[in-house]
PDB file of N, CA and C in Angstrom:
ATOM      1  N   UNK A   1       0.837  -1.186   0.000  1.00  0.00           N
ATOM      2  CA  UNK A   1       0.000   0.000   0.000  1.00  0.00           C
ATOM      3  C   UNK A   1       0.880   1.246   0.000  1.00  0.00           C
ATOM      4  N   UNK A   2       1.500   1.153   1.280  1.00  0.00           N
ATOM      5  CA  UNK A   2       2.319   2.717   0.979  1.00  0.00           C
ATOM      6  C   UNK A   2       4.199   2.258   1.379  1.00  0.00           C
ATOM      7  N   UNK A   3       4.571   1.597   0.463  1.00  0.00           N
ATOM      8  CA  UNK A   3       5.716   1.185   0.109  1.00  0.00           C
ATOM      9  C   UNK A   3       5.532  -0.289   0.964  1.00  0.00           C
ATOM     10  N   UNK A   4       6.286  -0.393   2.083  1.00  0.00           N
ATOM     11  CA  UNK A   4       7.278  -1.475   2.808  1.00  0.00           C
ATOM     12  C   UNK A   4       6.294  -1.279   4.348  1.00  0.00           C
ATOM     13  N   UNK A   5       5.224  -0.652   4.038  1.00  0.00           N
ATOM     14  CA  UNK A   5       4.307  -0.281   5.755  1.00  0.00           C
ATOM     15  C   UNK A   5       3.203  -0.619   5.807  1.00  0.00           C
ATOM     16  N   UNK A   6       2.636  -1.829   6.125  1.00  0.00           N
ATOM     17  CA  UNK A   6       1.858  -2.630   6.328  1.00  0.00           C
ATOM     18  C   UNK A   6       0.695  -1.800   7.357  1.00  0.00           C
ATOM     19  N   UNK A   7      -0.163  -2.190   7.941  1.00  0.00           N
ATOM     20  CA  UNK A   7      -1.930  -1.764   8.006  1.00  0.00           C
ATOM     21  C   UNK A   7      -1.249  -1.545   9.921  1.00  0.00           C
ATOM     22  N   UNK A   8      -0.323  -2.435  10.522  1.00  0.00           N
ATOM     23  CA  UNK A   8       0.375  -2.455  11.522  1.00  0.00           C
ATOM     24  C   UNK A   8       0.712  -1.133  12.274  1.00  0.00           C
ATOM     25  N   UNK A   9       2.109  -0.882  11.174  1.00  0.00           N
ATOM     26  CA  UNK A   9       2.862   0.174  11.581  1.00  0.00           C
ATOM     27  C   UNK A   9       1.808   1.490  11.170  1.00  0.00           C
ATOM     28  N   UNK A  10       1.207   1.280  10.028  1.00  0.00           N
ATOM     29  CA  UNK A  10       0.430   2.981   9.838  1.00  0.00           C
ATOM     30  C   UNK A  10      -0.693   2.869  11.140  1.00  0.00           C
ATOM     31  N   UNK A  11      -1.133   2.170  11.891  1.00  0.00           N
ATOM     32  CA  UNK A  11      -1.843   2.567  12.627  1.00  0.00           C
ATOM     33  C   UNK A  11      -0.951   2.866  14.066  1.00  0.00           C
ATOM     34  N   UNK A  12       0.061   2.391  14.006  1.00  0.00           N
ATOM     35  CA  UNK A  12       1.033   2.947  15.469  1.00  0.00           C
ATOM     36  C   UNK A  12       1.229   4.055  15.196  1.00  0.00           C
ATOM     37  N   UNK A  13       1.652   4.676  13.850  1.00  0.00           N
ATOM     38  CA  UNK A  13       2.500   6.145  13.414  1.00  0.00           C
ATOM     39  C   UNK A  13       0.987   6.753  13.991  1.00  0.00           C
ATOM     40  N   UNK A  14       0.182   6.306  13.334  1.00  0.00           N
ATOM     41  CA  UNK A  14      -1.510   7.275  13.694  1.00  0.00           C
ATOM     42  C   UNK A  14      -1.537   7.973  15.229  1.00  0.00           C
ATOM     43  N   UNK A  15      -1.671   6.647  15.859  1.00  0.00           N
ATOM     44  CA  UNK A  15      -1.395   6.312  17.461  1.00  0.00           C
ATOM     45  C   UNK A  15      -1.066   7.267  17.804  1.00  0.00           C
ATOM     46  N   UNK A  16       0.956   7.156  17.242  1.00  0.00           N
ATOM     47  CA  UNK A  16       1.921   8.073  17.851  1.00  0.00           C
ATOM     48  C   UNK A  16       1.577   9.591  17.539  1.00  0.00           C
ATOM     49  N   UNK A  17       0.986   9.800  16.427  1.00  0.00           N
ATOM     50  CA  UNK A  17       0.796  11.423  16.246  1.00  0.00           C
ATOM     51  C   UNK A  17      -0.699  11.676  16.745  1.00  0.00           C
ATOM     52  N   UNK A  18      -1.544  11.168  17.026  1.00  0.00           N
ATOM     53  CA  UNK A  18      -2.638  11.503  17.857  1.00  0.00           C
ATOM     54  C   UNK A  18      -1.853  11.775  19.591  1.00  0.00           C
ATOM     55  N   UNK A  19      -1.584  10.828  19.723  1.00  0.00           N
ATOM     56  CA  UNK A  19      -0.913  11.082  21.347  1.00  0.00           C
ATOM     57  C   UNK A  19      -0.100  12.402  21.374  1.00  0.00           C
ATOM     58  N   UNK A  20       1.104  12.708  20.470  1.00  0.00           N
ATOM     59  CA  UNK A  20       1.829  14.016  20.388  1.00  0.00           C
ATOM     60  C   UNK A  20       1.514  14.890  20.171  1.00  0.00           C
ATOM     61  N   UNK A  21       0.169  15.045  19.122  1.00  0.00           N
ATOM     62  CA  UNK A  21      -0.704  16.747  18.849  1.00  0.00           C
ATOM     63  C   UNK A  21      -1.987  16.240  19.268  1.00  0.00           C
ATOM     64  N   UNK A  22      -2.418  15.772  19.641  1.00  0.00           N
ATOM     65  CA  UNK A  22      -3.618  15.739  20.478  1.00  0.00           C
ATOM     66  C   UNK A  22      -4.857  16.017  19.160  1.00  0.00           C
ATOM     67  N   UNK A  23      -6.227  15.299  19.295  1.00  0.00           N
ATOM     68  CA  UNK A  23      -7.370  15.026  18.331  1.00  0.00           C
ATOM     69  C   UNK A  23      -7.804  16.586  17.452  1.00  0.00           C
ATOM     70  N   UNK A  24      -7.360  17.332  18.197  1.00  0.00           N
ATOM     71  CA  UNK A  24      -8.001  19.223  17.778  1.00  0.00           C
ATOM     72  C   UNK A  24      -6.886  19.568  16.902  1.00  0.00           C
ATOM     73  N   UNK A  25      -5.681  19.205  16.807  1.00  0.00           N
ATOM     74  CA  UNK A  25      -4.788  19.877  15.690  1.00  0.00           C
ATOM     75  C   UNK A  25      -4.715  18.733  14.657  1.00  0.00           C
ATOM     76  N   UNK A  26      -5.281  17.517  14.682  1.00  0.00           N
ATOM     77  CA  UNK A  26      -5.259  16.791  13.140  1.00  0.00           C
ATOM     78  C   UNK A  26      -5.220  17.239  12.168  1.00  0.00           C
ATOM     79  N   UNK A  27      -7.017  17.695  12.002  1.00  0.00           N
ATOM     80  CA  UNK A  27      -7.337  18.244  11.031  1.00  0.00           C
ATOM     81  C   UNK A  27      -6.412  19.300  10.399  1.00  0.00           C
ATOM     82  N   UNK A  28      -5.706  20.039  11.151  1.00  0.00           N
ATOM     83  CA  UNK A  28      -5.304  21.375  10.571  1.00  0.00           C
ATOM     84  C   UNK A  28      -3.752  20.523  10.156  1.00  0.00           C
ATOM     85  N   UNK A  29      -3.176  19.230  10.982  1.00  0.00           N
ATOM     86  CA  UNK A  29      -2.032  19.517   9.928  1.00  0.00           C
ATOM     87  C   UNK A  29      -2.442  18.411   8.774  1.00  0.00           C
ATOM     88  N   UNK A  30      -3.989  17.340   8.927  1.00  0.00           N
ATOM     89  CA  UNK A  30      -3.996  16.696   7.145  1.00  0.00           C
ATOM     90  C   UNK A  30      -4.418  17.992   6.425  1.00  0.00           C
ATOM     91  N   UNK A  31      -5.097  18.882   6.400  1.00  0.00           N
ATOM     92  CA  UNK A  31      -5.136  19.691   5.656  1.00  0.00           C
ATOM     93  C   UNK A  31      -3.498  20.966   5.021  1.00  0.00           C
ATOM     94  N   UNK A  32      -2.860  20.841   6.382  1.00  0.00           N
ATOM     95  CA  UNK A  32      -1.370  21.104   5.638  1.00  0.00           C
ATOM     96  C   UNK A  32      -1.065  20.354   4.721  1.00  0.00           C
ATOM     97  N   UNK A  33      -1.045  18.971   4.681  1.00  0.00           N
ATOM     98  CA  UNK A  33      -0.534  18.099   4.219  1.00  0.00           C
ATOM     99  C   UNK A  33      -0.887  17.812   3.081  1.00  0.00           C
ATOM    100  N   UNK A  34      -2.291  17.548   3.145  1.00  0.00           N
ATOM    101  CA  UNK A  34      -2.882  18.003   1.631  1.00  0.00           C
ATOM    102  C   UNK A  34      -2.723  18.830   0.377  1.00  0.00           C
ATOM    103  N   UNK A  35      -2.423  20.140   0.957  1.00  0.00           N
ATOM    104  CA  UNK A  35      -1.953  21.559   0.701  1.00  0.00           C
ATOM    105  C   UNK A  35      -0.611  21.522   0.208  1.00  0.00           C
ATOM    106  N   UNK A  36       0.162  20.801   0.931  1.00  0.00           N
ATOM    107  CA  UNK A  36       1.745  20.428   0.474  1.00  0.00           C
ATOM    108  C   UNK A  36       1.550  19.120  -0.962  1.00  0.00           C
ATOM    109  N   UNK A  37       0.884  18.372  -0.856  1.00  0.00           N
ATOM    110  CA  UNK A  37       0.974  17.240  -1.473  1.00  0.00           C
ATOM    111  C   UNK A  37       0.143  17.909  -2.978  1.00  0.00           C
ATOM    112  N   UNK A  38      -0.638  18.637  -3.022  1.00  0.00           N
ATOM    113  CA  UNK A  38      -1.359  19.942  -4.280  1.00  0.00           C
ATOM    114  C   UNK A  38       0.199  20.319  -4.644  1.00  0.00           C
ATOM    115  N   UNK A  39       0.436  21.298  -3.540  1.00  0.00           N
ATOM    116  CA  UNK A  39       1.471  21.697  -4.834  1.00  0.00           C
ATOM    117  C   UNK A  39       2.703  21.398  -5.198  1.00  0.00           C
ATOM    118  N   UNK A  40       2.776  20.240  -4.163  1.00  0.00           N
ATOM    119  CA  UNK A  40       4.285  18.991  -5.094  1.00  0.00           C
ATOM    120  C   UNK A  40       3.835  18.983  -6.367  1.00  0.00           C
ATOM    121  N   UNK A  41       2.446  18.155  -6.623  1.00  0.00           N
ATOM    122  CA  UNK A  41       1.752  18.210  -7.897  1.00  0.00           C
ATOM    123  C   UNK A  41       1.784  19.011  -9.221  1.00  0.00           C
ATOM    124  N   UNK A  42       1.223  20.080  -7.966  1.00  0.00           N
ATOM    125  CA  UNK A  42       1.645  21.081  -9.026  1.00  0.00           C
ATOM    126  C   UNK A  42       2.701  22.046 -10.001  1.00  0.00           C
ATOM    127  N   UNK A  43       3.652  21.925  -8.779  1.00  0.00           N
ATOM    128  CA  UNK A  43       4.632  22.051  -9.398  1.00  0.00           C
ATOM    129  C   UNK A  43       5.772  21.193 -10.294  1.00  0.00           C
ATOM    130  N   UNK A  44       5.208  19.883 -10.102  1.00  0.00           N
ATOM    131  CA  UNK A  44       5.836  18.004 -10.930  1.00  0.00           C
ATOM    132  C   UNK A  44       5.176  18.400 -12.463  1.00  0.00           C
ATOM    133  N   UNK A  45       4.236  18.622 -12.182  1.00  0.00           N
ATOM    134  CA  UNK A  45       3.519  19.309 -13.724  1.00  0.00           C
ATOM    135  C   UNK A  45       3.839  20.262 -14.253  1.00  0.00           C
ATOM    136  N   UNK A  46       3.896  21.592 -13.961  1.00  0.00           N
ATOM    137  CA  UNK A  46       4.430  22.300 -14.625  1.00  0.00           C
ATOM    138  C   UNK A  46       6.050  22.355 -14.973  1.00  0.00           C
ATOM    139  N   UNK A  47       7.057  21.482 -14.263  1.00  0.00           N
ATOM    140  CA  UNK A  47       7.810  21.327 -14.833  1.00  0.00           C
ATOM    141  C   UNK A  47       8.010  20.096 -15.454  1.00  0.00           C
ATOM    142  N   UNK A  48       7.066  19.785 -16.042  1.00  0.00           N
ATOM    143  CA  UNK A  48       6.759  18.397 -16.651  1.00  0.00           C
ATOM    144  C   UNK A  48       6.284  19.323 -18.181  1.00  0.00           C
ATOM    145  N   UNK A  49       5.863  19.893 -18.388  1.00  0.00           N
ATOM    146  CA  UNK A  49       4.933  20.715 -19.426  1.00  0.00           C
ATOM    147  C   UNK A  49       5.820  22.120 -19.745  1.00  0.00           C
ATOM    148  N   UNK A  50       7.022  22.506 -18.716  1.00  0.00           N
ATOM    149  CA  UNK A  50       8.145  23.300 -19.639  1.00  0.00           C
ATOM    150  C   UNK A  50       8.981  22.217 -20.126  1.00  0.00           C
ATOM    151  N   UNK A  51       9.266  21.076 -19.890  1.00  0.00           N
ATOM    152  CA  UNK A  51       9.802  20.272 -20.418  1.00  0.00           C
ATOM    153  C   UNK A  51       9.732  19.689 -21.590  1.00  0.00           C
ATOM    154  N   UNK A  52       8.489  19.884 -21.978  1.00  0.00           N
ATOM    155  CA  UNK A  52       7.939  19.465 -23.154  1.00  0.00           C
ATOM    156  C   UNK A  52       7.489  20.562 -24.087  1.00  0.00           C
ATOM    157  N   UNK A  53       7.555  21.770 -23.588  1.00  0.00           N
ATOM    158  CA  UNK A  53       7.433  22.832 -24.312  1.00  0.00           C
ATOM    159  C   UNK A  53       8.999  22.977 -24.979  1.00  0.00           C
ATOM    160  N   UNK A  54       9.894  22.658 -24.805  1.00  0.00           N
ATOM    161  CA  UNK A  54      11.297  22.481 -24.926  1.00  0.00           C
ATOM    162  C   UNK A  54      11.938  21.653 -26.034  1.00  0.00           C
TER     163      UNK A  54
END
């Protein structure tokens, strides 16, 4: 699923970052995360598309 990390370990990492930021700041950092993972995207594309403008 997400490389070499089985259903196991992603629910300890969960665990571990619920216990360290506590249930009220989740949301705000998957929505960072989200936000980061848009504009990796976005920016993989557009230099995917000057590349090919080239």
């Amino acid at each position: 699923m997400f490389g070499r990390l089985g259903m196991s370990e992603l629910l300890l990492i969960f665990g571990l970052v619920l216990i360290i930021f506590g249930p009220r700041q989740l949301p705000e950092i998957g929505r960072a995360m989200g936000r980061g993972i848009r504009d990796f995207k976005k920016a993989a594309l557009e230099l995917n598309d000057d590349q090919d403008d080239e």
